[in-house]
PDB file of N, CA and C in Angstrom:
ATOM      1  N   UNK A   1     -10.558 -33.966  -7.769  1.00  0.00           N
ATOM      2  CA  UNK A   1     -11.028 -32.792  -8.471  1.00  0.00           C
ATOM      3  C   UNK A   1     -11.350 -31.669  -7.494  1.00  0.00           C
ATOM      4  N   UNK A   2     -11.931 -32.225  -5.799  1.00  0.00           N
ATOM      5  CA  UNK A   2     -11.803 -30.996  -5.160  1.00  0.00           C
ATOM      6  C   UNK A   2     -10.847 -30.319  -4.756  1.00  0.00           C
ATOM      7  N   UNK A   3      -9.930 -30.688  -4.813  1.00  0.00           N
ATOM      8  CA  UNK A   3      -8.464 -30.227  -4.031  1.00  0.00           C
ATOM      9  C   UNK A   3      -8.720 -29.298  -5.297  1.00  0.00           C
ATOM     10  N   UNK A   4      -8.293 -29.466  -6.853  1.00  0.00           N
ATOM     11  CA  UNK A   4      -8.165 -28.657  -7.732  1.00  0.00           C
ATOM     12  C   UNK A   4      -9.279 -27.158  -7.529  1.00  0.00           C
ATOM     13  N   UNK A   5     -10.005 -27.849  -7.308  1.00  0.00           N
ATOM     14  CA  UNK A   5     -11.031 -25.824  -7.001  1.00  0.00           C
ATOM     15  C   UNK A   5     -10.659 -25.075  -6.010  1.00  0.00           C
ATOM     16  N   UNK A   6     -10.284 -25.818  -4.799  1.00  0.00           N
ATOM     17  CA  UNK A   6      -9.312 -25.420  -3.675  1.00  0.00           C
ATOM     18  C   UNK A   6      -7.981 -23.961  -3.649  1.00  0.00           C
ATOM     19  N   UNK A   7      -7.368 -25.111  -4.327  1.00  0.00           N
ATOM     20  CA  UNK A   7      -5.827 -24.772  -4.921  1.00  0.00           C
ATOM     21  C   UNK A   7      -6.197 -23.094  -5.949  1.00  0.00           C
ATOM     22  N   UNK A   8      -7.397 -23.588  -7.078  1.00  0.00           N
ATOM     23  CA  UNK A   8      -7.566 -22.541  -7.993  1.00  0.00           C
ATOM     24  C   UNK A   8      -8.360 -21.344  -6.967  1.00  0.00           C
ATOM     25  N   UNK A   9      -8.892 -21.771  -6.063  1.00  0.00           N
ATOM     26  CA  UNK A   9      -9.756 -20.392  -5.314  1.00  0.00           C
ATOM     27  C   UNK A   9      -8.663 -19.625  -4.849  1.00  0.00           C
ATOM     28  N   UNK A  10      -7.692 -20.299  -3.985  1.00  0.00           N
ATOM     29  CA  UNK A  10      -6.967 -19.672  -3.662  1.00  0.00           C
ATOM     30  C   UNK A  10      -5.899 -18.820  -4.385  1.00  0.00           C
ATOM     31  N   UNK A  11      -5.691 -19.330  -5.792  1.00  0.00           N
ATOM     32  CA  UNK A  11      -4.660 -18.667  -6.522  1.00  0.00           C
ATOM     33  C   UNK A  11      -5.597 -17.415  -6.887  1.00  0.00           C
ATOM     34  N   UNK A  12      -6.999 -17.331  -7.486  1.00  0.00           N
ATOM     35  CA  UNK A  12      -7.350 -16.523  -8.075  1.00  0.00           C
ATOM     36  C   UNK A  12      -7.459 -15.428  -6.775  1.00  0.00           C
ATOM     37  N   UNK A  13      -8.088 -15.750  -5.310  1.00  0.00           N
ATOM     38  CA  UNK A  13      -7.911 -14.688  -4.459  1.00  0.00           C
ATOM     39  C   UNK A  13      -6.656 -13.989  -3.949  1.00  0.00           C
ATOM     40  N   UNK A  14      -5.917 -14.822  -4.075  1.00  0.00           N
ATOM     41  CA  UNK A  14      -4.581 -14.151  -3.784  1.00  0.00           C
ATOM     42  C   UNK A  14      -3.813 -13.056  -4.978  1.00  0.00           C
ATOM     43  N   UNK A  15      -4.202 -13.380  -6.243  1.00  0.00           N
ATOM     44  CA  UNK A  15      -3.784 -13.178  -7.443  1.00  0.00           C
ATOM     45  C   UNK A  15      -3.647 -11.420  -7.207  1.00  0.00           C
ATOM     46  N   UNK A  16      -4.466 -10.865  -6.912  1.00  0.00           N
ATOM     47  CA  UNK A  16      -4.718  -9.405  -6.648  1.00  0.00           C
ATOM     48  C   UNK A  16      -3.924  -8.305  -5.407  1.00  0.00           C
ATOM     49  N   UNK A  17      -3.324  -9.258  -5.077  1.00  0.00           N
ATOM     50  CA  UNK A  17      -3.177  -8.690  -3.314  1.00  0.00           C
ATOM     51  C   UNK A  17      -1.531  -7.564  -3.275  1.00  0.00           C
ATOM     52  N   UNK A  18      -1.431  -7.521  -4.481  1.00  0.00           N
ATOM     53  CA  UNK A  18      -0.463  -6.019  -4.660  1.00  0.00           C
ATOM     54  C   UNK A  18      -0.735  -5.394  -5.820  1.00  0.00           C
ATOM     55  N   UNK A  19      -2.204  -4.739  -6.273  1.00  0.00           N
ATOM     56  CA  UNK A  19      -2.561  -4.216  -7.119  1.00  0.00           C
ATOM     57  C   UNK A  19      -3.219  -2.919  -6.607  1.00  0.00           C
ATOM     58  N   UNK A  20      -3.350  -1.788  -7.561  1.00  0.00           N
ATOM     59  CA  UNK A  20      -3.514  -0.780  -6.605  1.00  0.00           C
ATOM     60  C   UNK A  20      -4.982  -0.908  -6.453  1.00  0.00           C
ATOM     61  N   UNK A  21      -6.363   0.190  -5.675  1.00  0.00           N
ATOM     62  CA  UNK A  21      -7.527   0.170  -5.702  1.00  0.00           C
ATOM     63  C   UNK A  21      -7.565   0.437  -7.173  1.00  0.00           C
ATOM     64  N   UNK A  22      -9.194   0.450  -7.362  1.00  0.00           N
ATOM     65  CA  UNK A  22      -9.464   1.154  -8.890  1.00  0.00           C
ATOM     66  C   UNK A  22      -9.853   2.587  -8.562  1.00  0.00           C
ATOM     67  N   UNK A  23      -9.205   3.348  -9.940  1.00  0.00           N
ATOM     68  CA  UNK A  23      -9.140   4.735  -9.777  1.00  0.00           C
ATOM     69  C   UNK A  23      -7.777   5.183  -9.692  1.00  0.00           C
ATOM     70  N   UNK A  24      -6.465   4.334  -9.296  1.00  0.00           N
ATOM     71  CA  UNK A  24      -4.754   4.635  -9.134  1.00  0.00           C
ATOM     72  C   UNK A  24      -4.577   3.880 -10.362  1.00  0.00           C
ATOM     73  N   UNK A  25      -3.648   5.022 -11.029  1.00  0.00           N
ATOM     74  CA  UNK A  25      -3.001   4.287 -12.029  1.00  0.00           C
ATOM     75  C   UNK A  25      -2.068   3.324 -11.639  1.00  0.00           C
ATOM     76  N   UNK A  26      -1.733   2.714 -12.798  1.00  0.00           N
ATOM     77  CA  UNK A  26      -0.535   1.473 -12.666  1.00  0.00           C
ATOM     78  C   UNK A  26       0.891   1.878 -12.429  1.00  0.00           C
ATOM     79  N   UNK A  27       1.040   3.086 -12.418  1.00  0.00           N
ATOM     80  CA  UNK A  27       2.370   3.623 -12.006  1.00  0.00           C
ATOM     81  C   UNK A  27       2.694   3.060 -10.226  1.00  0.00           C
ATOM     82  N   UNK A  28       3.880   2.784 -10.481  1.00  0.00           N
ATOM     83  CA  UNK A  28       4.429   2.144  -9.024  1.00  0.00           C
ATOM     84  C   UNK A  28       5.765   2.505  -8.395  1.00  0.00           C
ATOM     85  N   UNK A  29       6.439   2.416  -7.586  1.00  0.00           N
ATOM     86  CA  UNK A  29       7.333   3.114  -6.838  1.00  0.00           C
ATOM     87  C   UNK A  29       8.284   1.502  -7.325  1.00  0.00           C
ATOM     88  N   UNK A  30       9.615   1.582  -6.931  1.00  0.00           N
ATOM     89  CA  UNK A  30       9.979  -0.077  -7.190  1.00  0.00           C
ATOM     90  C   UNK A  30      10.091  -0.115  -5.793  1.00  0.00           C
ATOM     91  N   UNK A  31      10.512  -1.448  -5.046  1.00  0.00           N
ATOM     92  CA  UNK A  31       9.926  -1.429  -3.265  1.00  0.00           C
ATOM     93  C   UNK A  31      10.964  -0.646  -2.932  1.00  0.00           C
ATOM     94  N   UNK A  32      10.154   0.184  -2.298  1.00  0.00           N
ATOM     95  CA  UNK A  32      11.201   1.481  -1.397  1.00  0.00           C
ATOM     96  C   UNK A  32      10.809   1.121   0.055  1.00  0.00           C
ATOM     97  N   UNK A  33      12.167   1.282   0.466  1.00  0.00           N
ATOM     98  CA  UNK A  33      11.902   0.883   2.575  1.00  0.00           C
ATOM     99  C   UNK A  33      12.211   2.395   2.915  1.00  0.00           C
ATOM    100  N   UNK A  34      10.845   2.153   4.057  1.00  0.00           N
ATOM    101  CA  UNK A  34      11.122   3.141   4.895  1.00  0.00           C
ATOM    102  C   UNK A  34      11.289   2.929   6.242  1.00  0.00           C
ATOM    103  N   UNK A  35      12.056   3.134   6.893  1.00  0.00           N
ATOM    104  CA  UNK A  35      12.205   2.848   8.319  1.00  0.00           C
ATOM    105  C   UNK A  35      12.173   0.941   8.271  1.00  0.00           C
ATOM    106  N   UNK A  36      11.709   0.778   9.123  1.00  0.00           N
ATOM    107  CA  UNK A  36      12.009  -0.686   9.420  1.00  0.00           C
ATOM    108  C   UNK A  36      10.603  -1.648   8.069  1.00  0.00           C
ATOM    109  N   UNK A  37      10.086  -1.163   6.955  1.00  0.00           N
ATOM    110  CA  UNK A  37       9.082  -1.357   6.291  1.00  0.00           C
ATOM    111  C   UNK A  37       9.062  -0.833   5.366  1.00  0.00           C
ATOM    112  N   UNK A  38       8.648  -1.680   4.267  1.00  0.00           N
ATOM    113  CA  UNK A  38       8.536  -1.720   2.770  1.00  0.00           C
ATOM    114  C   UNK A  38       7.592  -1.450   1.733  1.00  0.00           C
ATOM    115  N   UNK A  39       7.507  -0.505   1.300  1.00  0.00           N
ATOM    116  CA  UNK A  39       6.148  -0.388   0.674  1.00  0.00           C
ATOM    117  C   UNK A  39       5.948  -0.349  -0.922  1.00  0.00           C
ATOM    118  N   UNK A  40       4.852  -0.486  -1.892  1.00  0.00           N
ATOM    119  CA  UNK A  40       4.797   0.335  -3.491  1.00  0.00           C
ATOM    120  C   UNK A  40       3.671   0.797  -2.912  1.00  0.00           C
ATOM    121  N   UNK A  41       3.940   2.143  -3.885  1.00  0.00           N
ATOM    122  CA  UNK A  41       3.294   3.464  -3.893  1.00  0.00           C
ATOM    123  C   UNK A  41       2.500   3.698  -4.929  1.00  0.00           C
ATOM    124  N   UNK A  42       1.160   3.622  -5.004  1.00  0.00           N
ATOM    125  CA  UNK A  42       0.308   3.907  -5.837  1.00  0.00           C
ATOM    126  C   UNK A  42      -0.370   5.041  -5.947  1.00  0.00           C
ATOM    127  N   UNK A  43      -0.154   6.044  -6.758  1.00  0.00           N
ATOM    128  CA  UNK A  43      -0.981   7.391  -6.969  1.00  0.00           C
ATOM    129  C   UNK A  43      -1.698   7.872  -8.290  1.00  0.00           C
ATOM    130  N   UNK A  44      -2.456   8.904  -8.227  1.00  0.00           N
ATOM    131  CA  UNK A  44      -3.445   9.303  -9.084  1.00  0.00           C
ATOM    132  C   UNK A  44      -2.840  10.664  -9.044  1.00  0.00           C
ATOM    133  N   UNK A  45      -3.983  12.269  -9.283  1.00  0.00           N
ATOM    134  CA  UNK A  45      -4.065  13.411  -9.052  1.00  0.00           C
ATOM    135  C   UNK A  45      -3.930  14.150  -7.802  1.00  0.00           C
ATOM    136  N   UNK A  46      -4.988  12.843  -7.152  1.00  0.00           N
ATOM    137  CA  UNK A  46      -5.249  13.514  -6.145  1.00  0.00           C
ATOM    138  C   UNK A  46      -5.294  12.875  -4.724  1.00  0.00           C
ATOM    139  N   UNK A  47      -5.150  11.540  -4.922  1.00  0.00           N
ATOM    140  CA  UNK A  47      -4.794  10.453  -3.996  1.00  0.00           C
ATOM    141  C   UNK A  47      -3.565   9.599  -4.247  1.00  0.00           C
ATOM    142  N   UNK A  48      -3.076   8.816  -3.263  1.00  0.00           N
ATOM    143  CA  UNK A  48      -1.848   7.566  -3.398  1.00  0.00           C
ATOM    144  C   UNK A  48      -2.683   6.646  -2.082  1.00  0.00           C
ATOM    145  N   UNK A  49      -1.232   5.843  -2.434  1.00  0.00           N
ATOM    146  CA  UNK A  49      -1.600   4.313  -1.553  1.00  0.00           C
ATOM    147  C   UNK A  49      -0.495   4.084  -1.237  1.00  0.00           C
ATOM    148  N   UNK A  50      -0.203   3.426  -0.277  1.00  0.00           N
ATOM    149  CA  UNK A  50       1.520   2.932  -0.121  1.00  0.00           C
ATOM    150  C   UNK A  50       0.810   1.499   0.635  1.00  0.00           C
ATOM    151  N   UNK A  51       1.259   0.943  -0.028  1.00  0.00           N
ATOM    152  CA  UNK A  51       1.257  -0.717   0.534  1.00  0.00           C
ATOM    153  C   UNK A  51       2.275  -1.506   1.280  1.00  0.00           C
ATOM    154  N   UNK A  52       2.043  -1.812   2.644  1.00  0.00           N
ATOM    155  CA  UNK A  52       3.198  -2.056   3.075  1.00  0.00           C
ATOM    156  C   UNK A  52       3.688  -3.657   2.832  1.00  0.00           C
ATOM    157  N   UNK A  53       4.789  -3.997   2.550  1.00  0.00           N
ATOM    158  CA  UNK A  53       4.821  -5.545   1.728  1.00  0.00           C
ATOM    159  C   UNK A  53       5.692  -6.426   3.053  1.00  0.00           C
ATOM    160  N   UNK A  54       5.932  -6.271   4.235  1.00  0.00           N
ATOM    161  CA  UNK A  54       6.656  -6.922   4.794  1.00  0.00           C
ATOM    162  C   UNK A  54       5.886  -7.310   6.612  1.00  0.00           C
ATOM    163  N   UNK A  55       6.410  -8.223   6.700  1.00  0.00           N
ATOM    164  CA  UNK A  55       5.778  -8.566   8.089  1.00  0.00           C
ATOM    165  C   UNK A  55       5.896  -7.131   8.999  1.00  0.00           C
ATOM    166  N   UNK A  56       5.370  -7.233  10.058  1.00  0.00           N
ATOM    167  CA  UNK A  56       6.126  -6.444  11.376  1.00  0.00           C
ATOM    168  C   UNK A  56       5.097  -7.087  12.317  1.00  0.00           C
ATOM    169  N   UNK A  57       6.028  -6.620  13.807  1.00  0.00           N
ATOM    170  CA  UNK A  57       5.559  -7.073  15.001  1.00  0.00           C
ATOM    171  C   UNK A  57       4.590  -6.058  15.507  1.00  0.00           C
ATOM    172  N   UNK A  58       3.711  -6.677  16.715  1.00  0.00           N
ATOM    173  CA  UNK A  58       2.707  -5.689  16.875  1.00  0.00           C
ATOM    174  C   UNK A  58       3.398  -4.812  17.550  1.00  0.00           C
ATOM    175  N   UNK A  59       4.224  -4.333  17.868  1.00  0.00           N
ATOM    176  CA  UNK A  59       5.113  -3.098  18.420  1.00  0.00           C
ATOM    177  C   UNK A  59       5.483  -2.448  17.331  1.00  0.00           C
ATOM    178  N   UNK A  60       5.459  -2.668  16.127  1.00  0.00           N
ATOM    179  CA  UNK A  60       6.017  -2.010  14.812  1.00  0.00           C
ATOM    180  C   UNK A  60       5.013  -1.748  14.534  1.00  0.00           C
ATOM    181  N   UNK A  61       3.726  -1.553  14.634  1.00  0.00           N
ATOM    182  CA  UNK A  61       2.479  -1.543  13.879  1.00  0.00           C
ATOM    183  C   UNK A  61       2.106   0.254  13.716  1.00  0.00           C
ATOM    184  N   UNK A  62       2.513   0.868  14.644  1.00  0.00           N
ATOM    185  CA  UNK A  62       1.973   1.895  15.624  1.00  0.00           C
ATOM    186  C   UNK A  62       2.862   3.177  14.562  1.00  0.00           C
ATOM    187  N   UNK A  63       4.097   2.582  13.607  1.00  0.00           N
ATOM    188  CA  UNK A  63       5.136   3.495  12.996  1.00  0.00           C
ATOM    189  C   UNK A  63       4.582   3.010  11.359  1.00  0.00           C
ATOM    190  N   UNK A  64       3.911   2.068  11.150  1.00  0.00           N
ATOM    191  CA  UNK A  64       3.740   1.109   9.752  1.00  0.00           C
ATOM    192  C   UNK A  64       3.179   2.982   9.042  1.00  0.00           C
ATOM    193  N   UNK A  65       1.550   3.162   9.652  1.00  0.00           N
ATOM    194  CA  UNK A  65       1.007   4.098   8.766  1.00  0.00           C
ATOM    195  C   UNK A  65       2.053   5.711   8.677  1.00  0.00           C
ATOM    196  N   UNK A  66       2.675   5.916   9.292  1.00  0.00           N
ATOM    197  CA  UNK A  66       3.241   7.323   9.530  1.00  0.00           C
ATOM    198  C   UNK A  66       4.695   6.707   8.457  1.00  0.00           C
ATOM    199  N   UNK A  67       5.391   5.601   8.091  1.00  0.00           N
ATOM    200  CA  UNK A  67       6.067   5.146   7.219  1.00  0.00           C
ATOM    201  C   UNK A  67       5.749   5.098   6.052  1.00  0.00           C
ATOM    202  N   UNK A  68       4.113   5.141   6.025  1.00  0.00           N
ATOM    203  CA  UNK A  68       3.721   5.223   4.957  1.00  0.00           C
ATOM    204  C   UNK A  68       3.200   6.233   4.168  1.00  0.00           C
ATOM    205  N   UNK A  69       3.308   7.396   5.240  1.00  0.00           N
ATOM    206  CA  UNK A  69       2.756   8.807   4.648  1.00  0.00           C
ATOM    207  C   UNK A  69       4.325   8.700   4.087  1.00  0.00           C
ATOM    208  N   UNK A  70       5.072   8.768   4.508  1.00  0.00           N
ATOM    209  CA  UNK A  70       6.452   9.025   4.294  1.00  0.00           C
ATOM    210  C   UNK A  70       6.622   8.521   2.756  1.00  0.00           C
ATOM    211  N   UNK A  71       6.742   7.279   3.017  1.00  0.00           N
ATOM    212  CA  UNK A  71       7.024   6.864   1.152  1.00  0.00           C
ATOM    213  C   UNK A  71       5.736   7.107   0.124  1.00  0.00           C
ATOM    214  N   UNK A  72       4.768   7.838   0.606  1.00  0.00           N
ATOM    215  CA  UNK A  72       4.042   8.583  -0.172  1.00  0.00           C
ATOM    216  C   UNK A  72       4.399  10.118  -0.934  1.00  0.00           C
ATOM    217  N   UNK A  73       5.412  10.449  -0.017  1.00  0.00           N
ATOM    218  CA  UNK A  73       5.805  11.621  -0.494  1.00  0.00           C
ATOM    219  C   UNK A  73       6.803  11.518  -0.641  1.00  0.00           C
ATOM    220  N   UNK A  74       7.594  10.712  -0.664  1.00  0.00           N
ATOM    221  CA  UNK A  74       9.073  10.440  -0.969  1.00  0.00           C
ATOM    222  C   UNK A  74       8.650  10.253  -2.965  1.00  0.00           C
ATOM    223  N   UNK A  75       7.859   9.537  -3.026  1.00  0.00           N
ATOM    224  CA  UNK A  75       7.667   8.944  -4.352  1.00  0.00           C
ATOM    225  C   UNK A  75       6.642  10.182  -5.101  1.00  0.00           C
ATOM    226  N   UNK A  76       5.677  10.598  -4.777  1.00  0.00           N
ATOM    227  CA  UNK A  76       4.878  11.649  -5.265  1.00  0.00           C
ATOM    228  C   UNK A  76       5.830  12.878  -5.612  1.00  0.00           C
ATOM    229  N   UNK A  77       6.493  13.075  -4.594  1.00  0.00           N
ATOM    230  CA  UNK A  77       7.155  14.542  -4.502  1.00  0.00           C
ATOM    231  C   UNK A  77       6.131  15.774  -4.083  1.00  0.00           C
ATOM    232  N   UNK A  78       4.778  14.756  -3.473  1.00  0.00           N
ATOM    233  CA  UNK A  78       3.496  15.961  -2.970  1.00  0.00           C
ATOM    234  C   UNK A  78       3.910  16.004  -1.409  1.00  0.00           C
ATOM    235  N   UNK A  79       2.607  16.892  -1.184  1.00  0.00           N
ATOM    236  CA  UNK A  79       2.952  17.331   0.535  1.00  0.00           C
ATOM    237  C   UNK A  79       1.054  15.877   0.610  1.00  0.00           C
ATOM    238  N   UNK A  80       1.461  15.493   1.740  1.00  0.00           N
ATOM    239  CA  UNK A  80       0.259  14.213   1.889  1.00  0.00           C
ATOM    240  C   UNK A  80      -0.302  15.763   3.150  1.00  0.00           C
ATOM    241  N   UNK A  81      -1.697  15.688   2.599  1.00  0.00           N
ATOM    242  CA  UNK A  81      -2.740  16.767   2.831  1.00  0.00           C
ATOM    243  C   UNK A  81      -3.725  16.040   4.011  1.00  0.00           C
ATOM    244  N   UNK A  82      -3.982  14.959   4.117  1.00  0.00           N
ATOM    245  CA  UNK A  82      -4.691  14.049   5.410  1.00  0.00           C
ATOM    246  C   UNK A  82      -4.695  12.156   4.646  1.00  0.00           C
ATOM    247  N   UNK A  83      -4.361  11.971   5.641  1.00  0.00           N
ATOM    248  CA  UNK A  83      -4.315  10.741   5.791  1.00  0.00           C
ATOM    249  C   UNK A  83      -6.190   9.774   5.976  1.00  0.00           C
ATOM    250  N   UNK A  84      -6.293   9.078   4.934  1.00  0.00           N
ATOM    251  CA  UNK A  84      -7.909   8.943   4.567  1.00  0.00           C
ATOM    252  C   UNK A  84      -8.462   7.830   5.965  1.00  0.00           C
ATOM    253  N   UNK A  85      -9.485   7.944   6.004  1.00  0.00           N
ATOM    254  CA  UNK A  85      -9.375   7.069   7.644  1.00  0.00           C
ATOM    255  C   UNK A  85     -10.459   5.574   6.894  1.00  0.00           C
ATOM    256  N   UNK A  86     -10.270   5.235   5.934  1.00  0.00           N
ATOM    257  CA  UNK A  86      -9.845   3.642   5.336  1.00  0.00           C
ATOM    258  C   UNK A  86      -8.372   3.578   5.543  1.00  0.00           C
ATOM    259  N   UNK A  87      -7.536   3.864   5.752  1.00  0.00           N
ATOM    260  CA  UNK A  87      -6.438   3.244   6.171  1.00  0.00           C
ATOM    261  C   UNK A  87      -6.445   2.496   7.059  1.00  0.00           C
ATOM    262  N   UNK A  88      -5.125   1.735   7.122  1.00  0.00           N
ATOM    263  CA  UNK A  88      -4.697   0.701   8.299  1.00  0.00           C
ATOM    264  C   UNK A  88      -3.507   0.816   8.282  1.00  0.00           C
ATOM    265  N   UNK A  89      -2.983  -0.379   8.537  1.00  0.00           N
ATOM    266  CA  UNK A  89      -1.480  -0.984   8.882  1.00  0.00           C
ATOM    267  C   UNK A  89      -0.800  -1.230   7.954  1.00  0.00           C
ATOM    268  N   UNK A  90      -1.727  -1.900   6.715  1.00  0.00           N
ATOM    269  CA  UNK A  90      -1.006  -2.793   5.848  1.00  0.00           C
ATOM    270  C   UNK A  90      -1.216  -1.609   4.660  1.00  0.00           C
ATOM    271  N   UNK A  91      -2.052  -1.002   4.467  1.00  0.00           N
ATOM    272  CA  UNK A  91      -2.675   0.149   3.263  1.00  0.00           C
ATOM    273  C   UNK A  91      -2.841   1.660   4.192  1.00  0.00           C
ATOM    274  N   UNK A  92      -1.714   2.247   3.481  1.00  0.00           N
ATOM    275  CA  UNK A  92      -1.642   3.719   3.937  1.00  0.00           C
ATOM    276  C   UNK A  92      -2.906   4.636   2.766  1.00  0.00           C
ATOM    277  N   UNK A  93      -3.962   5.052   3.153  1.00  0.00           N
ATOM    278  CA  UNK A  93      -4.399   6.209   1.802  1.00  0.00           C
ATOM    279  C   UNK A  93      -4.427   7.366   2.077  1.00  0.00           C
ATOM    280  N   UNK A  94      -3.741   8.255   1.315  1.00  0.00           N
ATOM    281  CA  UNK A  94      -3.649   9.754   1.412  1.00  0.00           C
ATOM    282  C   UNK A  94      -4.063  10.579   0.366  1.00  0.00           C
ATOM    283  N   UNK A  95      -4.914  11.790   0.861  1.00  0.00           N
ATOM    284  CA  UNK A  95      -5.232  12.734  -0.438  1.00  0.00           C
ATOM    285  C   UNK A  95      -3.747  13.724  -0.411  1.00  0.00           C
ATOM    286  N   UNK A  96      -3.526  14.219  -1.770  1.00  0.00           N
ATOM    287  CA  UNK A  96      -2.438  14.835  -1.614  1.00  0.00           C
ATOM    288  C   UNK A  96      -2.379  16.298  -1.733  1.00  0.00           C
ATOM    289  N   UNK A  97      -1.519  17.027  -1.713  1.00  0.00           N
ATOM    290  CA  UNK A  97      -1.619  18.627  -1.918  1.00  0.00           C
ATOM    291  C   UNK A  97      -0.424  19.023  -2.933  1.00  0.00           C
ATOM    292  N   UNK A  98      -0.520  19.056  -4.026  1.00  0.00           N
ATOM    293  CA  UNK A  98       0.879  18.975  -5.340  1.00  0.00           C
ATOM    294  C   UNK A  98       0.992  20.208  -5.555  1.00  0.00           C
TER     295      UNK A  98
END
């Protein structure tokens, strides 16, 4: 029976892990690559998200967020206005300028 709570912790934490924050609608990009990396694009009014969905090496890491302003505005059709500094590697966030 413990293995079973195990197994279920892990499904329910993982369950979430390509959903946008709260506050982005459910509108999504379908996976668009940019450069050597893959992202969906989550936006609102006045913010997006680009999630990057694929491995990279730590030499690829350094191009991940600037790939990701990219398919932010590839998919918005906005100009990305600053790049939010909660970002990382794996989660690009940008306010936008439409």
């Amino acid at each position: 029976m413990g293995k079973f709570w195990i197994i279920f912790g892990f499904c329910v934490a993982f369950a979430g892990c390509d959903t946008p924050l709260v506050g982005f609608d459910y509108e999504q990009s379908n996976r668009l690559n940019v450069g050597e990396n893959r992202f969906l694009v989550y936006y609102n009014d006045a913010e997006a998200q680009a999630l990057r969905l694929n491995n990279q090496s730590l030499k690829g890491l350094k191009q991940a967020v600037s790939d990701g302003v990219t398919a932010i505005e590839i998919v918005t059709g906005c100009e990305v206005k600053a790049v939010l500094p909660k970002s990382d590697t794996v989660l690009t966030r940008a306010s936008l300028k439409c």
